[in-house]
Protein backbone atom coordinates (compact mmCIF):
# COMPACT_ATOMS: atom_id res chain seq x y z
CA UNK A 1 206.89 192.49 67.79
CA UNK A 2 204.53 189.75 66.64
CA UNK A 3 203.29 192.01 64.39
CA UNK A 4 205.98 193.61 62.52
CA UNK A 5 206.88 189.83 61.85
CA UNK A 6 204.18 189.00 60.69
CA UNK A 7 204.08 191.88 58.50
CA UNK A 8 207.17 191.06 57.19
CA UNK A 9 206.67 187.70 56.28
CA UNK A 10 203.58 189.33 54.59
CA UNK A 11 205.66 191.51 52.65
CA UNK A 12 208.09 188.84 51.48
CA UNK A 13 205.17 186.60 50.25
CA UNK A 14 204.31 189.54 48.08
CA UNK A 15 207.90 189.90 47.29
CA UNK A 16 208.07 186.70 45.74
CA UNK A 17 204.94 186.75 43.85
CA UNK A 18 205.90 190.36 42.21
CA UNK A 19 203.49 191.94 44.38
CA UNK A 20 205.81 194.31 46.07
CA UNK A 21 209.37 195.91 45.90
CA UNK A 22 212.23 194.68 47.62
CA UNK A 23 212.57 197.80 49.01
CA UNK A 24 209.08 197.23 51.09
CA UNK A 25 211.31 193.96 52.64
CA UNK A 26 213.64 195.94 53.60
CA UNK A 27 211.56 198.41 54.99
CA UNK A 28 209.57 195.83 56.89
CA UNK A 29 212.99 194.27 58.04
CA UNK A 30 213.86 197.56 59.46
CA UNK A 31 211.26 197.40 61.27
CA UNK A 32 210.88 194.16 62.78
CA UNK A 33 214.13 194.71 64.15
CA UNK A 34 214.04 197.77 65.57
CA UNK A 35 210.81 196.20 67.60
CA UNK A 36 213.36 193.33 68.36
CA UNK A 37 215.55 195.67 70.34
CA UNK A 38 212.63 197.81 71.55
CA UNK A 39 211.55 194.06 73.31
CA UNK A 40 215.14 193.42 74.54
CA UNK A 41 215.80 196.80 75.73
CA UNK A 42 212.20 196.69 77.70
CA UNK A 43 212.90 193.03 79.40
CA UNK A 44 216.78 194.52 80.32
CA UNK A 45 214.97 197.73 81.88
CA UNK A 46 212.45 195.22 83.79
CA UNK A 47 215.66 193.64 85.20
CA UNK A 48 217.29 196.55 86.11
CA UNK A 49 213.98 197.94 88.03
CA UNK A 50 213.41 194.32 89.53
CA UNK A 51 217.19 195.04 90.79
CA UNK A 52 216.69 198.62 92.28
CA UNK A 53 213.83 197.88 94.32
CA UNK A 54 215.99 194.67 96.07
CA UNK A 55 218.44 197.45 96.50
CA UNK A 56 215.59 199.89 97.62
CA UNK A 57 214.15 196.98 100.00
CA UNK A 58 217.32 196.46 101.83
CA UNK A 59 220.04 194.69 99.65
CA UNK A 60 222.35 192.68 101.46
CA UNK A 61 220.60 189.45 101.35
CA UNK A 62 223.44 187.73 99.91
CA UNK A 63 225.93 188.95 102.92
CA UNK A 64 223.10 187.08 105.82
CA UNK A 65 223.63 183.78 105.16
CA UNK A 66 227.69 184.18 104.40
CA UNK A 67 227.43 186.01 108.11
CA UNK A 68 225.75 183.06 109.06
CA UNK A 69 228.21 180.76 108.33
């Protein structure tokens, strides 16, 4: 991700000094977005894996200490 924003920062220097067409920003944009998601939809999977193997270990640890009460 760190690079496609870099890239695009890159790409909007050039922009601005004529260097390159707007249609490369938006291009690079695309990109550094999609990576955006690609990071958020790889930290949500790590949460849902870091879920199933609770579940796989047993579960339940919330209902011990309310039987414990």
């Amino acid at each position: 991700m760190e690079n496609a924003r870099q890239a695009l920062h890159l790409l909007q220097a050039n922009y601005q000094a004529g260097l390159a067409t707007y249609l490369d920003v938006l291009g690079a944009d695309a990109q550094y977005h999609q990576a955006m998601i690609n990071d958020l939809q790889m930290e949500a999977l790590r949460y849902q894996d870091t879920v199933a193997l609770y579940v796989a270990l047993g579960g339940g640890w919330w209902s011990q200490s309310a039987a414990a009460r």
